[in-house]
Protein backbone atom coordinates (compact mmCIF):
# COMPACT_ATOMS: atom_id res chain seq x y z
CA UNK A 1 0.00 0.00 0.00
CA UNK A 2 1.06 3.61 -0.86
CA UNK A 3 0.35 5.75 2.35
CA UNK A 4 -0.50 9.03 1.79
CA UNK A 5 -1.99 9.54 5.53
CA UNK A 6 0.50 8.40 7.50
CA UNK A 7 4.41 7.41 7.39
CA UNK A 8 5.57 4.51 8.26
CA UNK A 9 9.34 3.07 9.17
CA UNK A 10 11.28 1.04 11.20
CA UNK A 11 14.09 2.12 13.19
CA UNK A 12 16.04 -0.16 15.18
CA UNK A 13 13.65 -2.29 16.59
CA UNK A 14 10.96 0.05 16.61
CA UNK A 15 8.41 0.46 14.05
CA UNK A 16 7.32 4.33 13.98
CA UNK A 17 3.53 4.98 12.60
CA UNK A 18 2.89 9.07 12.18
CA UNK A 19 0.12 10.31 12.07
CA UNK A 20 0.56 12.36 8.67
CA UNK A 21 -2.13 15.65 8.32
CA UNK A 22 -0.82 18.03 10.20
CA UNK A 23 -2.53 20.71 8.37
CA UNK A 24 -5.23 18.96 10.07
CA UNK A 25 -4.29 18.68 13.24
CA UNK A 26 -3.54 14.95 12.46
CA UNK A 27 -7.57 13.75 12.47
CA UNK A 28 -7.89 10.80 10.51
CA UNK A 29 -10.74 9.94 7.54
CA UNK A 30 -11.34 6.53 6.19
CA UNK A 31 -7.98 6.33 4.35
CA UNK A 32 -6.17 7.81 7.33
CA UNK A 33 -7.33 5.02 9.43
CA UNK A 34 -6.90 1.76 6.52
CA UNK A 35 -3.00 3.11 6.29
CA UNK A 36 -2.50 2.78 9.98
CA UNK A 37 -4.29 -0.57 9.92
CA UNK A 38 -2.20 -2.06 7.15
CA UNK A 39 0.97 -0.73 8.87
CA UNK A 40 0.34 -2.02 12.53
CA UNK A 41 -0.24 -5.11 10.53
CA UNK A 42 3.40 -4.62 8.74
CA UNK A 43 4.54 -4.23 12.30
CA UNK A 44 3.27 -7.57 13.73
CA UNK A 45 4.84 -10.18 11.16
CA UNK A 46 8.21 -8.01 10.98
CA UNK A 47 10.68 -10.23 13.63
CA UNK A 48 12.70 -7.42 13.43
CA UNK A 49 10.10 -5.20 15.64
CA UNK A 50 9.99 -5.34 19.19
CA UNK A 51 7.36 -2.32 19.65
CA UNK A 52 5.64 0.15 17.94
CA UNK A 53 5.33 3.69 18.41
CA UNK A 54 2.51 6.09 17.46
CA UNK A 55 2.90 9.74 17.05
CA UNK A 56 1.83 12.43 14.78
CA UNK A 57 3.57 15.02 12.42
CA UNK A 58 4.84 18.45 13.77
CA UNK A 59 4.33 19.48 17.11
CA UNK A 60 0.94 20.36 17.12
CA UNK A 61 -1.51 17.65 17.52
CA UNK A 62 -0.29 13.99 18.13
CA UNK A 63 -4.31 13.29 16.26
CA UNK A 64 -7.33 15.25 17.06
CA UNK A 65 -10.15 12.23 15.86
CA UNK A 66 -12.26 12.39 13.24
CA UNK A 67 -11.62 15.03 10.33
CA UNK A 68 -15.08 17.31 11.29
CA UNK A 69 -14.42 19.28 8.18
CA UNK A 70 -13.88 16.39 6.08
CA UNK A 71 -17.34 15.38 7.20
CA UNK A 72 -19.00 18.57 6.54
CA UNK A 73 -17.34 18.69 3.06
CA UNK A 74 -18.67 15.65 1.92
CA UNK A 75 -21.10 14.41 4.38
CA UNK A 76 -18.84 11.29 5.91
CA UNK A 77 -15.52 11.07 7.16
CA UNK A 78 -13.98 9.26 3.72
CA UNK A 79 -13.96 6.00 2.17
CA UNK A 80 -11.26 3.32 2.63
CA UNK A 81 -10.41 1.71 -0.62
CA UNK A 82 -12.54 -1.18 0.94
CA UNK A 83 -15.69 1.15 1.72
CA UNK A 84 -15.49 0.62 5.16
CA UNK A 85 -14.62 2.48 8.48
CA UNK A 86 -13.11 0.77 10.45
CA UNK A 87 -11.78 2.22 13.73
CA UNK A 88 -12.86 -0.44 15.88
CA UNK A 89 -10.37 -2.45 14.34
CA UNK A 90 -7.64 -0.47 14.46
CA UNK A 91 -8.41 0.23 18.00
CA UNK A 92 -8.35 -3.43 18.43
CA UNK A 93 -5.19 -3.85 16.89
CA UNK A 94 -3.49 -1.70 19.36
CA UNK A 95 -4.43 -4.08 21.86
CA UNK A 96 -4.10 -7.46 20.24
CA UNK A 97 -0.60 -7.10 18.53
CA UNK A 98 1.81 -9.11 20.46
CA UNK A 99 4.00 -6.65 20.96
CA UNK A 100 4.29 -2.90 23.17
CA UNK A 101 2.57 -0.09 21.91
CA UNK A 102 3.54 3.47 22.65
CA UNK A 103 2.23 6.58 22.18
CA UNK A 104 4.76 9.63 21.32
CA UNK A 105 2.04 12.67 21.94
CA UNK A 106 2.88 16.08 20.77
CA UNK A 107 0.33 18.58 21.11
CA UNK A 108 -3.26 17.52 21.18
CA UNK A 109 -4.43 14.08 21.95
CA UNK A 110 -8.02 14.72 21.46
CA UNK A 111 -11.83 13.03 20.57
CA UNK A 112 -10.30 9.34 18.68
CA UNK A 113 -7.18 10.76 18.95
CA UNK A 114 -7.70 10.19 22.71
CA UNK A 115 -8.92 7.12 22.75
CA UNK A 116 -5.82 5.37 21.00
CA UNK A 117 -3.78 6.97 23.17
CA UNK A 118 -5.53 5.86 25.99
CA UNK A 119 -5.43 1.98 24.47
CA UNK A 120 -1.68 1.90 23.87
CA UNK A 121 0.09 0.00 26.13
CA UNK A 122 1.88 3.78 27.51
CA UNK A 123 2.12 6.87 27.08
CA UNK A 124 5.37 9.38 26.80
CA UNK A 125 3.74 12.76 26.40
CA UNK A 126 5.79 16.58 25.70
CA UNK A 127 5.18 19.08 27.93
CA UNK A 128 2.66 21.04 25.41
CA UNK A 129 0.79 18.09 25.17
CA UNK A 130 -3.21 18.44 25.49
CA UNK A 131 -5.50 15.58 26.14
CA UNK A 132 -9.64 15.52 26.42
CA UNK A 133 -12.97 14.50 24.81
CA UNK A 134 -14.67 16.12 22.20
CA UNK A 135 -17.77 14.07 21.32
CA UNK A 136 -20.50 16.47 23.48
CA UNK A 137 -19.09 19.11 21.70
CA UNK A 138 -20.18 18.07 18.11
CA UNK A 139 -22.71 15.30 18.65
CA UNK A 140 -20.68 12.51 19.07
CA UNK A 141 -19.32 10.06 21.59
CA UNK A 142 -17.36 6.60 22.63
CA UNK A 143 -19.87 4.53 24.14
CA UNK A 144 -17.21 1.65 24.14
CA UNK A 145 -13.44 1.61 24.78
CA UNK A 146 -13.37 5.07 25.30
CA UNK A 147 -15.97 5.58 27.80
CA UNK A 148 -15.42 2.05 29.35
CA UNK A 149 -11.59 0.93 29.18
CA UNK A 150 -10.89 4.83 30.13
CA UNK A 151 -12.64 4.54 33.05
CA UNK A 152 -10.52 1.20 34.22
CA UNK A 153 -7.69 3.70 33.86
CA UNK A 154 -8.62 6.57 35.60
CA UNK A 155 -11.67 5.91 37.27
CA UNK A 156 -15.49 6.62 37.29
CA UNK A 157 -14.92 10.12 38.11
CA UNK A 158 -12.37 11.24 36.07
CA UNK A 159 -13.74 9.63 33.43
CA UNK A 160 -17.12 10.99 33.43
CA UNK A 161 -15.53 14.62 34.05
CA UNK A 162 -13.63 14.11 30.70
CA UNK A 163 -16.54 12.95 28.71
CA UNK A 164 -19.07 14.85 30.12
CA UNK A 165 -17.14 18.34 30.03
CA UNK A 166 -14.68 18.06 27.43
CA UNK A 167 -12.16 20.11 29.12
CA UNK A 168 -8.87 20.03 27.92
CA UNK A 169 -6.21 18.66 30.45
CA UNK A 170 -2.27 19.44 30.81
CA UNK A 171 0.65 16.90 30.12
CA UNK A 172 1.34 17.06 34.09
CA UNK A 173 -2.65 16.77 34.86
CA UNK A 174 -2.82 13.40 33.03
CA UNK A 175 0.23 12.09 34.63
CA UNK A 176 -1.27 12.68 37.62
CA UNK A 177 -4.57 10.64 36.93
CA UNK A 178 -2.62 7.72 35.23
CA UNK A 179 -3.02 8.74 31.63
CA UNK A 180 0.90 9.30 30.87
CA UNK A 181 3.92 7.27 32.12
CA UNK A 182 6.55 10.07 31.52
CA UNK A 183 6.16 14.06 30.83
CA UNK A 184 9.69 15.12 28.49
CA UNK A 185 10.40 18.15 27.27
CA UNK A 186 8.57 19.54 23.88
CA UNK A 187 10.12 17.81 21.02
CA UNK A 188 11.45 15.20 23.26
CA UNK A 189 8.27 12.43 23.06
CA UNK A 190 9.26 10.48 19.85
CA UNK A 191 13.12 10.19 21.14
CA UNK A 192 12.17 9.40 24.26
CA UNK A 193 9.61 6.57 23.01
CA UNK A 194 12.15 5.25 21.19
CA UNK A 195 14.64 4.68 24.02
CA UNK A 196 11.88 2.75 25.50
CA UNK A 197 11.35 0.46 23.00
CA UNK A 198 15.27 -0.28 22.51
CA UNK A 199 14.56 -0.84 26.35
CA UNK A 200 12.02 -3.32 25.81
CA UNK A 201 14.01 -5.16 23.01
CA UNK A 202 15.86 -6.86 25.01
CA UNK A 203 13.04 -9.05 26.90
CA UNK A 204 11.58 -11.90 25.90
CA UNK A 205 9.29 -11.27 23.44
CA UNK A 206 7.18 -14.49 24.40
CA UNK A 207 7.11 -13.41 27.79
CA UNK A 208 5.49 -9.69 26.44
CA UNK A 209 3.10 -11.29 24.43
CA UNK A 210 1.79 -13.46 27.29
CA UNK A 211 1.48 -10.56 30.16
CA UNK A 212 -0.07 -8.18 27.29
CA UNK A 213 -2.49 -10.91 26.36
CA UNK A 214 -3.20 -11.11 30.68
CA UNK A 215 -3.57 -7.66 30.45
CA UNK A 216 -6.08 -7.56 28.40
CA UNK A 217 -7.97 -10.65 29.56
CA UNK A 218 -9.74 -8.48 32.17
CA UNK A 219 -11.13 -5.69 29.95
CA UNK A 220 -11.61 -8.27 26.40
CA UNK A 221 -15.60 -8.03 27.19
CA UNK A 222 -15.40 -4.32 26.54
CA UNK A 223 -15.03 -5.58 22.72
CA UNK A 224 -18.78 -6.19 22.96
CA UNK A 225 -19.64 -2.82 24.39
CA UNK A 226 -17.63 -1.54 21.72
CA UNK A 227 -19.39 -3.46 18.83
CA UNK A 228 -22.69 -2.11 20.28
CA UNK A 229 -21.90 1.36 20.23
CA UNK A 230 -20.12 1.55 17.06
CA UNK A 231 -23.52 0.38 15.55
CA UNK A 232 -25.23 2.91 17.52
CA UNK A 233 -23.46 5.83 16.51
CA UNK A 234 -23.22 4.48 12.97
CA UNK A 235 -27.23 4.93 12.71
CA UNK A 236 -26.99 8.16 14.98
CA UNK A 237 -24.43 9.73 12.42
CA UNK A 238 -26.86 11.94 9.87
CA UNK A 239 -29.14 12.72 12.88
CA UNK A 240 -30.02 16.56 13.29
CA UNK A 241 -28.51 16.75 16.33
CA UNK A 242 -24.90 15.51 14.97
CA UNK A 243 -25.08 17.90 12.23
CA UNK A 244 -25.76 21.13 14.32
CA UNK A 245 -22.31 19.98 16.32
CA UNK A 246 -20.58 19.45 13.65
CA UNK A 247 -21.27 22.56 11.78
CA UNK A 248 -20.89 24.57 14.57
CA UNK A 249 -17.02 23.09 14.74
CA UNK A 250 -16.59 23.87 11.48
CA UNK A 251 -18.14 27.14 11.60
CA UNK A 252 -16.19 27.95 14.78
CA UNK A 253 -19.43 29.06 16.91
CA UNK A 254 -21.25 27.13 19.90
CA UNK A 255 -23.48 24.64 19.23
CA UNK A 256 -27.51 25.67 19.86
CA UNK A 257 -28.11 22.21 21.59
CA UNK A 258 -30.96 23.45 23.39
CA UNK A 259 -33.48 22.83 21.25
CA UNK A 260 -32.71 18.98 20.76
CA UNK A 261 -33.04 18.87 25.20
């Protein structure tokens, strides 16, 4: 596959999957998310990869979600070359492949952009780095791993403040609350993620794959939560509602909710 979206490459023992649009703050379309599917895919049968690292281009936005102006500009977030969207499986792939996933966030880690982060295995975040919900804002939301799984990591409460308030939280603030493993200087993340996967190259790999497999054993029923809501907001996607969020983003004005209460 030719990426356009993203970039991939393997350095070391790490393969390194940007995040490619930074004229758009890094939100991903149907394309955006096949690429990173086909390359976390790369990543799993390559022997030469111990771990893979996520991060996004420039120092902006590490990915922001769904491309909102895409949407408004043609009414759906893109087509894959297969005709399908399919972020449920990608977010499943950061948990099933049998090896470390980490996220390198620079800037904003917002909306779906969020959520992965939240599902990689850790997080190394720069100091300008901005994390928080977005789905309220526009009509949208994560009924399953990131409402669910988030809440595992963080908590009822945190969780709920996140979704419910979409307020936008420092690098230090998510430390705190169990969101990030290690705050580095801005510029730092990606070096610093890779120094922890040359770190985790030398264990056994078997020995990874079992205690991320454990790991997930715990939170696997989430998958059917996940299923379920991904359906739900599927058929919830054209309703008025939506739209008035979403044009409001675009439009850079506050959404007139009220009348949908």
């Amino acid at each position: 596959m030719e990426y356009t979206d993203i970039k991939y490459e393997v350095v070391d023992q790490a393969a390194i999957i940007t995040f490619n649009r930074p004229e758009r703050y890094n939100s991903f379309r149907g394309r955006t998310i096949e690429e990173t599917l086909h390359a976390f895919k790369r990543a799993w049968v390559d022997k030469q990869v111990a771990a893979v690292i996520i991060t996004g281009a420039g120092d902006k936005a590490f990915c922001t979600g769904g491309d909102q102006k895409e949407f408004n500009e043609t009414g759906s977030y893109g087509t894959s070359e297969n005709g399908l969207w399919e972020l449920d499986a990608l977010q499943q792939v950061v948990r099933d492949i049998p090896k470390p996933v980490i996220a390198a966030v620079n800037g904003f880690a917002i909306g779906g952009g969020h959520v992965l982060h939240v599902l990689c295995d850790v997080t190394i975040a720069s100091e300008n780095a901005k994390f928080g919900q977005a789905g309220p804002r526009v009509g949208s939301f994560d009924a399953g791993w990131g409402t669910a799984y988030l809440a595992r990591t963080i908590g009822e409460k945190r969780a709920r403040e996140i979704w419910y308030w979409c307020r936008q939280y420092t690098a230090q603030e998510a430390k705190e609350w169990g969101l990030v493993n290690k705050v580095v200087p801005v510029g730092q993340a990606l070096a610093e993620a890779q120094q922890w996967a040359a770190e985790v190259a030398s264990m056994s790999p078997t020995s990874l794959k079992a205690l991320k497999a454990s790991f997930n054993c715990d939170t696997a029923h989430i998958f059917g939560q996940t299923k379920m809501a991904y359906l739900q907001l599927e058929m919830w996607g054209t309703a008025e509602e939506v739209m008035e969020g979403k044009q409001a983003f675009v439009e850079k004005r506050k959404p007139d909710f009220g009348r949908f209460r």
